[in-house]
N, C-alpha and C. Protein backbone atom coordinates (compact mmCIF):
# COMPACT_ATOMS: atom_id res chain seq x y z
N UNK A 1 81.18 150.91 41.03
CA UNK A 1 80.54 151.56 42.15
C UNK A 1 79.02 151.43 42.07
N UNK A 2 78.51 151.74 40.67
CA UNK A 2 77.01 151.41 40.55
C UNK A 2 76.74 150.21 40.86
N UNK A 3 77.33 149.08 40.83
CA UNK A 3 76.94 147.75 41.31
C UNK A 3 77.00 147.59 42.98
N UNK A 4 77.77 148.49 43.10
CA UNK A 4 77.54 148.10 44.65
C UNK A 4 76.87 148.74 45.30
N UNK A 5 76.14 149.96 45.15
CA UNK A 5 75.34 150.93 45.11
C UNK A 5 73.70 150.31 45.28
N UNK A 6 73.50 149.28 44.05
CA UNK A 6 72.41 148.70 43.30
C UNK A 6 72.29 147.55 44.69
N UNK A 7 73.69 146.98 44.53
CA UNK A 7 73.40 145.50 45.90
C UNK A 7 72.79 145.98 47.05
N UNK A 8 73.35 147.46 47.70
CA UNK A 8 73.02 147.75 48.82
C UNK A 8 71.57 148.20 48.92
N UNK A 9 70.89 148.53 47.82
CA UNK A 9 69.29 149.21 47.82
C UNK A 9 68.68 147.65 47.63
N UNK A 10 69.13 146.78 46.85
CA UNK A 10 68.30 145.34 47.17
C UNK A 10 68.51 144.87 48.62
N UNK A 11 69.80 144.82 48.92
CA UNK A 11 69.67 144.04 50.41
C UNK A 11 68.38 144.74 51.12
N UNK A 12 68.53 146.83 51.02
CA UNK A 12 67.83 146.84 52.09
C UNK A 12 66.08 146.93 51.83
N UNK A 13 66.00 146.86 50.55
CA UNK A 13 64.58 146.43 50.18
C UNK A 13 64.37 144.99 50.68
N UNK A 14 65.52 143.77 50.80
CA UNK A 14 65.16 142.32 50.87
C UNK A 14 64.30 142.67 52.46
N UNK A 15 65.27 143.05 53.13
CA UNK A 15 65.42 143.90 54.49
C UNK A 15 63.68 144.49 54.97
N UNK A 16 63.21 145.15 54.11
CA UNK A 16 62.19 145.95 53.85
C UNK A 16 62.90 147.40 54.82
N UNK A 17 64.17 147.58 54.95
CA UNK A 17 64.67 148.84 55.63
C UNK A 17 64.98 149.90 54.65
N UNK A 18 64.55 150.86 54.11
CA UNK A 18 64.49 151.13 52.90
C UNK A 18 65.95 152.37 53.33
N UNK A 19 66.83 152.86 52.86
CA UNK A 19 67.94 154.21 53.12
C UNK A 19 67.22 154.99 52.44
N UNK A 20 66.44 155.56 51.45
CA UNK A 20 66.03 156.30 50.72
C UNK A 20 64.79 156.24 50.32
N UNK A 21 64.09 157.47 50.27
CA UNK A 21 62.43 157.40 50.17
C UNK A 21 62.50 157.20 48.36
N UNK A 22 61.60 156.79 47.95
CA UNK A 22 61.17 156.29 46.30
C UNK A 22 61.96 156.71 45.27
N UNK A 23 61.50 158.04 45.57
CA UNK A 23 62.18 158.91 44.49
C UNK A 23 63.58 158.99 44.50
N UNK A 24 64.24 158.75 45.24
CA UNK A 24 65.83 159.05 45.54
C UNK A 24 66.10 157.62 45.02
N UNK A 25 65.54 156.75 46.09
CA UNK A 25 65.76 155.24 45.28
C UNK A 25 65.99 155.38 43.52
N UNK A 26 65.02 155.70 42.89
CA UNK A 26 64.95 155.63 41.66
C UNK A 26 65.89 156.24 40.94
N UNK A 27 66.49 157.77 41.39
CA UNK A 27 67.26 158.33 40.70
C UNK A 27 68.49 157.90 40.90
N UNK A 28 68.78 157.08 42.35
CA UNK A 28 70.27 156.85 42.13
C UNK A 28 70.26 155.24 40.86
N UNK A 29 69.25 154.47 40.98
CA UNK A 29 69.00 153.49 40.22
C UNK A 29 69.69 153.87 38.54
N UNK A 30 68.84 155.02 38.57
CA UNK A 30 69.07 155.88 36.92
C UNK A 30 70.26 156.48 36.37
N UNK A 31 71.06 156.30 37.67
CA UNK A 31 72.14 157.12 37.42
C UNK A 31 73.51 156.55 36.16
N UNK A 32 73.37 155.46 36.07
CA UNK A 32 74.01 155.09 34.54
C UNK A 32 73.51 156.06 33.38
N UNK A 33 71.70 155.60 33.30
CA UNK A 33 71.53 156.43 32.06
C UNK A 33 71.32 157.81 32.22
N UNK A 34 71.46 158.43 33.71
CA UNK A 34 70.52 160.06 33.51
C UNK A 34 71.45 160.56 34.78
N UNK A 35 73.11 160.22 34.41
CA UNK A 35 73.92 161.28 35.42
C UNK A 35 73.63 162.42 35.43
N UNK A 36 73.04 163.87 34.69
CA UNK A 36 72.86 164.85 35.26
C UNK A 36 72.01 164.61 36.53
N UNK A 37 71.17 163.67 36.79
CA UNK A 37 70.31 163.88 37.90
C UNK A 37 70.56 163.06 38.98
N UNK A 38 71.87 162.41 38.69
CA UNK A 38 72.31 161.09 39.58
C UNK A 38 72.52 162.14 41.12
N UNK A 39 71.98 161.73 42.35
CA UNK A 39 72.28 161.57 43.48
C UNK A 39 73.52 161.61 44.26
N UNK A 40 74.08 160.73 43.58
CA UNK A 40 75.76 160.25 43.71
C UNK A 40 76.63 161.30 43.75
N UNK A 41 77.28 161.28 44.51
CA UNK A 41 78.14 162.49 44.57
C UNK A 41 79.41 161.56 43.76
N UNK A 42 80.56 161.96 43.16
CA UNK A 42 81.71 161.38 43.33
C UNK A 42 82.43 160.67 44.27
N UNK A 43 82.75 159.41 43.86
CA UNK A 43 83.26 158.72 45.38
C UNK A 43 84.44 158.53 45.45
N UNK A 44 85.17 158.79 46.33
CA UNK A 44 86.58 158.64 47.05
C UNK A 44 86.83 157.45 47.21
N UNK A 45 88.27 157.38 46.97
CA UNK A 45 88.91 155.78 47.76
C UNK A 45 90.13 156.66 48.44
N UNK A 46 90.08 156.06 49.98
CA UNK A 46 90.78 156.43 50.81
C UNK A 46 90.98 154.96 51.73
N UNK A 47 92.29 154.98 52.35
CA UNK A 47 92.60 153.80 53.25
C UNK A 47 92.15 154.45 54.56
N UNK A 48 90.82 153.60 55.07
CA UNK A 48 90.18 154.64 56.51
C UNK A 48 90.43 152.97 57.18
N UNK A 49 90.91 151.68 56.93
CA UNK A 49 91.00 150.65 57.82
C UNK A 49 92.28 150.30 58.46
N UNK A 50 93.55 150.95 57.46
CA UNK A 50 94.81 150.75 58.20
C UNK A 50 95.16 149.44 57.16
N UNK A 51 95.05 148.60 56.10
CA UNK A 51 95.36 147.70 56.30
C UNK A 51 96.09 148.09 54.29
N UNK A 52 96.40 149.09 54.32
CA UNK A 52 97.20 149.56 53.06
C UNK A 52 96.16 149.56 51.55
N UNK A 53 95.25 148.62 51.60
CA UNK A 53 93.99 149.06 50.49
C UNK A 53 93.00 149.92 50.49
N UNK A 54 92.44 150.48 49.47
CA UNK A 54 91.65 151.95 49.67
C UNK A 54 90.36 151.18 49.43
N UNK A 55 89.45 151.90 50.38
CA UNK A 55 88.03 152.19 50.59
C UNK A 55 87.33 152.60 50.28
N UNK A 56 86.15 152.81 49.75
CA UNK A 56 85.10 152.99 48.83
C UNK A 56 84.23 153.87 49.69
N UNK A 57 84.54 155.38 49.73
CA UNK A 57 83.69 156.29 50.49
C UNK A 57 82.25 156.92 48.98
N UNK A 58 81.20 156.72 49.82
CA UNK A 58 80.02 157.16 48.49
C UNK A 58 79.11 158.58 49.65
N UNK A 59 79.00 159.32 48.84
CA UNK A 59 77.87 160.30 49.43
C UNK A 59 76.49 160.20 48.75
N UNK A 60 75.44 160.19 49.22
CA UNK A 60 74.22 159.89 48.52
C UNK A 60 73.26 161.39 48.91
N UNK A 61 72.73 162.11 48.10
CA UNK A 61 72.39 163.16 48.95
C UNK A 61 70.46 162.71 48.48
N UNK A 62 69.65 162.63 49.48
CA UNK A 62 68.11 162.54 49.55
C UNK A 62 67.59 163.84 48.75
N UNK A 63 66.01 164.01 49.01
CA UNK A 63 65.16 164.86 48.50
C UNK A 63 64.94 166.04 49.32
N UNK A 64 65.38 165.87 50.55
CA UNK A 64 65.21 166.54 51.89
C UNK A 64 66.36 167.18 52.18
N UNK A 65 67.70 166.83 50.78
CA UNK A 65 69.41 167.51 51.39
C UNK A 65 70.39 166.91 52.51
N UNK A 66 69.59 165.76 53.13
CA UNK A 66 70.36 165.47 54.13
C UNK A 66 71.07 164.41 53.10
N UNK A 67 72.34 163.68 53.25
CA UNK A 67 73.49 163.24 52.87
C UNK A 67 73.45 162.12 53.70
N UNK A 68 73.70 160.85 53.15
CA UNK A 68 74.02 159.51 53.46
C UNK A 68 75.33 159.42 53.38
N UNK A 69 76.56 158.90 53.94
CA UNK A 69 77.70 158.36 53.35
C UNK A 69 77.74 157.13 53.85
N UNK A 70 78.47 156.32 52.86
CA UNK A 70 78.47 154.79 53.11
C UNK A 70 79.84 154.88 52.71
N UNK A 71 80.45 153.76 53.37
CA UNK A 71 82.06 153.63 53.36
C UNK A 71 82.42 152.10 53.26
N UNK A 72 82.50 151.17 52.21
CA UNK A 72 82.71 150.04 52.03
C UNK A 72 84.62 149.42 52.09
N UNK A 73 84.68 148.37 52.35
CA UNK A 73 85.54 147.70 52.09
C UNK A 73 85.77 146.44 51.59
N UNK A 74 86.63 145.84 51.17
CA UNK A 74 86.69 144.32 50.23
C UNK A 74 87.59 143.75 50.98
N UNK A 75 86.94 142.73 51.83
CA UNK A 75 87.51 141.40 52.49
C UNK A 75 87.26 139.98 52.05
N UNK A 76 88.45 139.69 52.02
CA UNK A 76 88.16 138.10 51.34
C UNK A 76 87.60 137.98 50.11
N UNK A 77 86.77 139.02 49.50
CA UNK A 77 86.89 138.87 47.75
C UNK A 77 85.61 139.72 48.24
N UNK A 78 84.93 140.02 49.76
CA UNK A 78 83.05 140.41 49.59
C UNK A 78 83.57 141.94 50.42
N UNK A 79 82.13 142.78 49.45
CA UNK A 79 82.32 144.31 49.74
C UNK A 79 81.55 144.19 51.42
N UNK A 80 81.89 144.95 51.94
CA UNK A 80 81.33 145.13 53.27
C UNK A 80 81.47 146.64 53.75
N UNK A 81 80.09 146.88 54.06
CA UNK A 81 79.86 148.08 54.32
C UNK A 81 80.06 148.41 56.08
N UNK A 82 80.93 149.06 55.74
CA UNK A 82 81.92 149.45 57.53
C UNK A 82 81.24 150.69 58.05
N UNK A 83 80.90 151.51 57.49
CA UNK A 83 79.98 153.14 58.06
C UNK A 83 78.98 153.24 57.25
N UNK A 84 77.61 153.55 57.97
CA UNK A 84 76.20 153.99 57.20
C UNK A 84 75.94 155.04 58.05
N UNK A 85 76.17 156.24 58.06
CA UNK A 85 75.57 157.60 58.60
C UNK A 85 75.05 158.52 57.77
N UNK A 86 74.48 159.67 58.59
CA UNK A 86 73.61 160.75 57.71
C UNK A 86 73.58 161.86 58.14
N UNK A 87 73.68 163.15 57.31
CA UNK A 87 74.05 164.22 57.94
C UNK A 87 73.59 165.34 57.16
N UNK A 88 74.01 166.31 57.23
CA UNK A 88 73.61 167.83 56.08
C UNK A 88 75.36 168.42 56.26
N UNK A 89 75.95 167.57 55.73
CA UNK A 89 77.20 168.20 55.95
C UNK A 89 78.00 169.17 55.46
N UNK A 90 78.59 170.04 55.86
CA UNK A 90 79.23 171.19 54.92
C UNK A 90 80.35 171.11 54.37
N UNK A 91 81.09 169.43 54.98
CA UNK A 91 82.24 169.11 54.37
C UNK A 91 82.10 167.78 54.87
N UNK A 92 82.93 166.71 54.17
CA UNK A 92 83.58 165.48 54.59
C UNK A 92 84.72 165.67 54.21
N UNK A 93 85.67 165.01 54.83
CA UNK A 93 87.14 164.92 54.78
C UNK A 93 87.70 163.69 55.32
N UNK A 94 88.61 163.77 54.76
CA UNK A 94 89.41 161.86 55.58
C UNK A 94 90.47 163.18 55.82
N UNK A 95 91.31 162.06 57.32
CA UNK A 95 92.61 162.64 57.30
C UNK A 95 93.12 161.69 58.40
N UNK A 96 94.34 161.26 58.27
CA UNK A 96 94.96 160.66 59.31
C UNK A 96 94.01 159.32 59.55
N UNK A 97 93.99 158.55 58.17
CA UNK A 97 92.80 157.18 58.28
C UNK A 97 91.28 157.82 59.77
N UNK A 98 90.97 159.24 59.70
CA UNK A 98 89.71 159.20 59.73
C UNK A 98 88.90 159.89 59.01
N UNK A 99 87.39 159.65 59.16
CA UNK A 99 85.99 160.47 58.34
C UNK A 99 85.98 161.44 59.36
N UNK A 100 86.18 162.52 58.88
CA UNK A 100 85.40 163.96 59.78
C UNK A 100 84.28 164.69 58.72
N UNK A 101 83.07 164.54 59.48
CA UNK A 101 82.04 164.88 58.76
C UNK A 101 81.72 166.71 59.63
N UNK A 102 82.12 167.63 59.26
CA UNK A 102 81.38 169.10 59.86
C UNK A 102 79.98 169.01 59.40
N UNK A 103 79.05 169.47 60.33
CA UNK A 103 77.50 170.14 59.84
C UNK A 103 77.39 171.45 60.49
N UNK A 104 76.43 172.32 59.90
CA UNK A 104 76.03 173.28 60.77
C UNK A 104 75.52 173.24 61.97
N UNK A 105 74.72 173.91 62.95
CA UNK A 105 74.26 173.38 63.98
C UNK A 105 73.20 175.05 63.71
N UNK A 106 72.33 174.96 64.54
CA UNK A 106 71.11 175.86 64.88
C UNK A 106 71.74 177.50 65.70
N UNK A 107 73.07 177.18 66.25
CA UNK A 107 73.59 178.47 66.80
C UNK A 107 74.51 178.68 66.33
N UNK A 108 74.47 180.35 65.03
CA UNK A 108 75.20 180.61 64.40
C UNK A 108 77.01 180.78 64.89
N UNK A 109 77.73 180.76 64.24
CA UNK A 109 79.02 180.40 64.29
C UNK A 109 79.38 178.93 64.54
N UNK A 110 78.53 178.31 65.11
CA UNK A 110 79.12 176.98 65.85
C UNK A 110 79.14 175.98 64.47
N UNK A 111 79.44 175.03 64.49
CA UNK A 111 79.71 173.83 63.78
C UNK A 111 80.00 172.44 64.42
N UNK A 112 79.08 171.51 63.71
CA UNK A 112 79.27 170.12 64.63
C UNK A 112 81.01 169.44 64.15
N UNK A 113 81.69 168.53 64.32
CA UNK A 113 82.74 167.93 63.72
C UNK A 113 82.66 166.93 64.36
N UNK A 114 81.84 165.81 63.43
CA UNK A 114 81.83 164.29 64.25
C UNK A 114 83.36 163.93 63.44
N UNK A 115 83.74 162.95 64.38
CA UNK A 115 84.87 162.00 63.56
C UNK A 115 84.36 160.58 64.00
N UNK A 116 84.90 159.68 63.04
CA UNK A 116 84.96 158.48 62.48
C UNK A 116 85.99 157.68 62.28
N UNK A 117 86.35 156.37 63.34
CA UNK A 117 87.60 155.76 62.69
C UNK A 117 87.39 154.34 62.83
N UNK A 118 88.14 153.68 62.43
CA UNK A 118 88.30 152.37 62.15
C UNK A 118 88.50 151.54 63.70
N UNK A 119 87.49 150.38 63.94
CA UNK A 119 87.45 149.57 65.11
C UNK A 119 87.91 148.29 64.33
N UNK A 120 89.12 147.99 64.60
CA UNK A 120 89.78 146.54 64.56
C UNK A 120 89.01 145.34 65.02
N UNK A 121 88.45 145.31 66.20
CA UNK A 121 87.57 144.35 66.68
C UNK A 121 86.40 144.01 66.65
N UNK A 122 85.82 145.30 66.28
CA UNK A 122 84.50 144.87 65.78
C UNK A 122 83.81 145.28 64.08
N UNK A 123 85.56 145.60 63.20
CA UNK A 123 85.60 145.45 62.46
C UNK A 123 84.34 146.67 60.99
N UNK A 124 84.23 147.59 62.33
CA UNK A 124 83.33 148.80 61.15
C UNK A 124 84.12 149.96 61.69
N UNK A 125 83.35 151.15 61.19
CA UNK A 125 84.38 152.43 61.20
C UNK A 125 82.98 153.20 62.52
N UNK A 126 83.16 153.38 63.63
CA UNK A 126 82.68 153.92 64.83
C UNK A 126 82.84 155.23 64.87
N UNK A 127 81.48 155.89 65.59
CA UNK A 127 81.99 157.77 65.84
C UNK A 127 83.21 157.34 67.17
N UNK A 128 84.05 158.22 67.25
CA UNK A 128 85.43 158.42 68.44
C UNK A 128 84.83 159.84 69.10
N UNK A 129 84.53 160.72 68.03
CA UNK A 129 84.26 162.02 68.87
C UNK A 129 83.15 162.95 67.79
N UNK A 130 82.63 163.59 69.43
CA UNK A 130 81.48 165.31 68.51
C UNK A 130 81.95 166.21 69.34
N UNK A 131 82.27 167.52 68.16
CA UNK A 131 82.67 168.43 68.75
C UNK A 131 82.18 169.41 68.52
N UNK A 132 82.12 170.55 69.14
CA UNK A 132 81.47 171.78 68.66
C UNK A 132 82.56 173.11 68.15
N UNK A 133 82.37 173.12 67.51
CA UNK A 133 83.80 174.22 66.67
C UNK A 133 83.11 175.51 66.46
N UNK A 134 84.14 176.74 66.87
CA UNK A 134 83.44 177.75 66.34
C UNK A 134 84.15 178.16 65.36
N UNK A 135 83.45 178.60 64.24
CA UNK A 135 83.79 179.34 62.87
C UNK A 135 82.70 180.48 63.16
N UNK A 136 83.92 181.31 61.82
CA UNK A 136 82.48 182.38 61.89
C UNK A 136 81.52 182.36 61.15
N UNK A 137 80.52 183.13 61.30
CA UNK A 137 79.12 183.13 60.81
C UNK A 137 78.98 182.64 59.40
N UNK A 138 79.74 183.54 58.86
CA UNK A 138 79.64 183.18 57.38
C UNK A 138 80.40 181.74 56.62
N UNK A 139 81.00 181.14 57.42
CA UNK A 139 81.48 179.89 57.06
C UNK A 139 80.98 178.77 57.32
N UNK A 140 79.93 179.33 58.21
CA UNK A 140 78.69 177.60 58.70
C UNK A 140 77.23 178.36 57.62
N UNK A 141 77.49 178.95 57.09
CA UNK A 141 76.42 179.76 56.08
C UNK A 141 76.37 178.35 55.22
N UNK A 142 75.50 177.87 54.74
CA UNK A 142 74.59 176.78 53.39
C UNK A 142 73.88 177.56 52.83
N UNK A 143 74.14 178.29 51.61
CA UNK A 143 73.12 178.19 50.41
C UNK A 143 72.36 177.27 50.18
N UNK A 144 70.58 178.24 50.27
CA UNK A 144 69.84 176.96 50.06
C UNK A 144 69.33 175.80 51.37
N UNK A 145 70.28 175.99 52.17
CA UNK A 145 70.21 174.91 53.09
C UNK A 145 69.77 175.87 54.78
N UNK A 146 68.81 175.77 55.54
CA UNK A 146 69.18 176.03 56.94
C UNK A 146 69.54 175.05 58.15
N UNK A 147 70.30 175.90 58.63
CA UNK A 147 70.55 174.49 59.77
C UNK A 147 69.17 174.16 60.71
């Protein structure tokens, strides 16, 4: 996972499109030798393409708390990155081959619930839907975090 992690911060330095400001860059870099401070959340393999092999879901969380997830797959022998989004999310979940990412939103009780699924034809994982969900107050609550 660290190797593919490492490819994707060179491409987007080749790129000069940077996903992460310096410091984040660096610590996920470090994260072999200095996992207490690694970035990296634990990554999931889930089948989000339909085609019976599992997928390489990564969460990257910034300096700022907002959350990257990148969602790769292996075609023909090369990793290919199918979803690059960003969020402050209070959960991710797969279910039913999709990404449902919840965030808080600015009006208490409510909650965002984007979903995410797999496009056959153009071959990446697309938002399908945003929804606004109500929970109660205390369950769109982030420690630490405001919406």
């Amino acid at each position: 996972m660290s190797a593919v992690l490492k490819a994707q911060l060179d491409a987007d330095d080749r790129r000069r499109a940077p996903a992460f400001d310096k410091k984040t860059e660096d610590r996920i870099r470090a994260c072999p030798d200095r996992p207490k401070t690694c970035p990296v959340r634990t990554p999931e393999y889930q089948d989000l393409t339909g085609d019976g092999k599992e997928d390489l879901i990564v969460g990257i969380e910034a300096e700022d708390h907002t959350v990257a997830i990148w969602v790769y797959m292996l075609k023909g022998g090369v990793v290919n990155r199918i979803l690059n989004t960003a969020g402050t999310p209070l959960a991710v979940d797969v279910t039913e081959g999709k990404l449902i990412m919840r965030e808080p939103t600015q009006t208490p009780g409510y909650e965002i619930r984007t979903v995410f699924g797999w496009n056959r034809h153009s071959q990446v994982m697309e938002m399908q839907a945003t929804e606004y969900d109500w929970q109660s107050p205390a369950a769109t609550a982030s420690p630490g975090r405001r919406p």
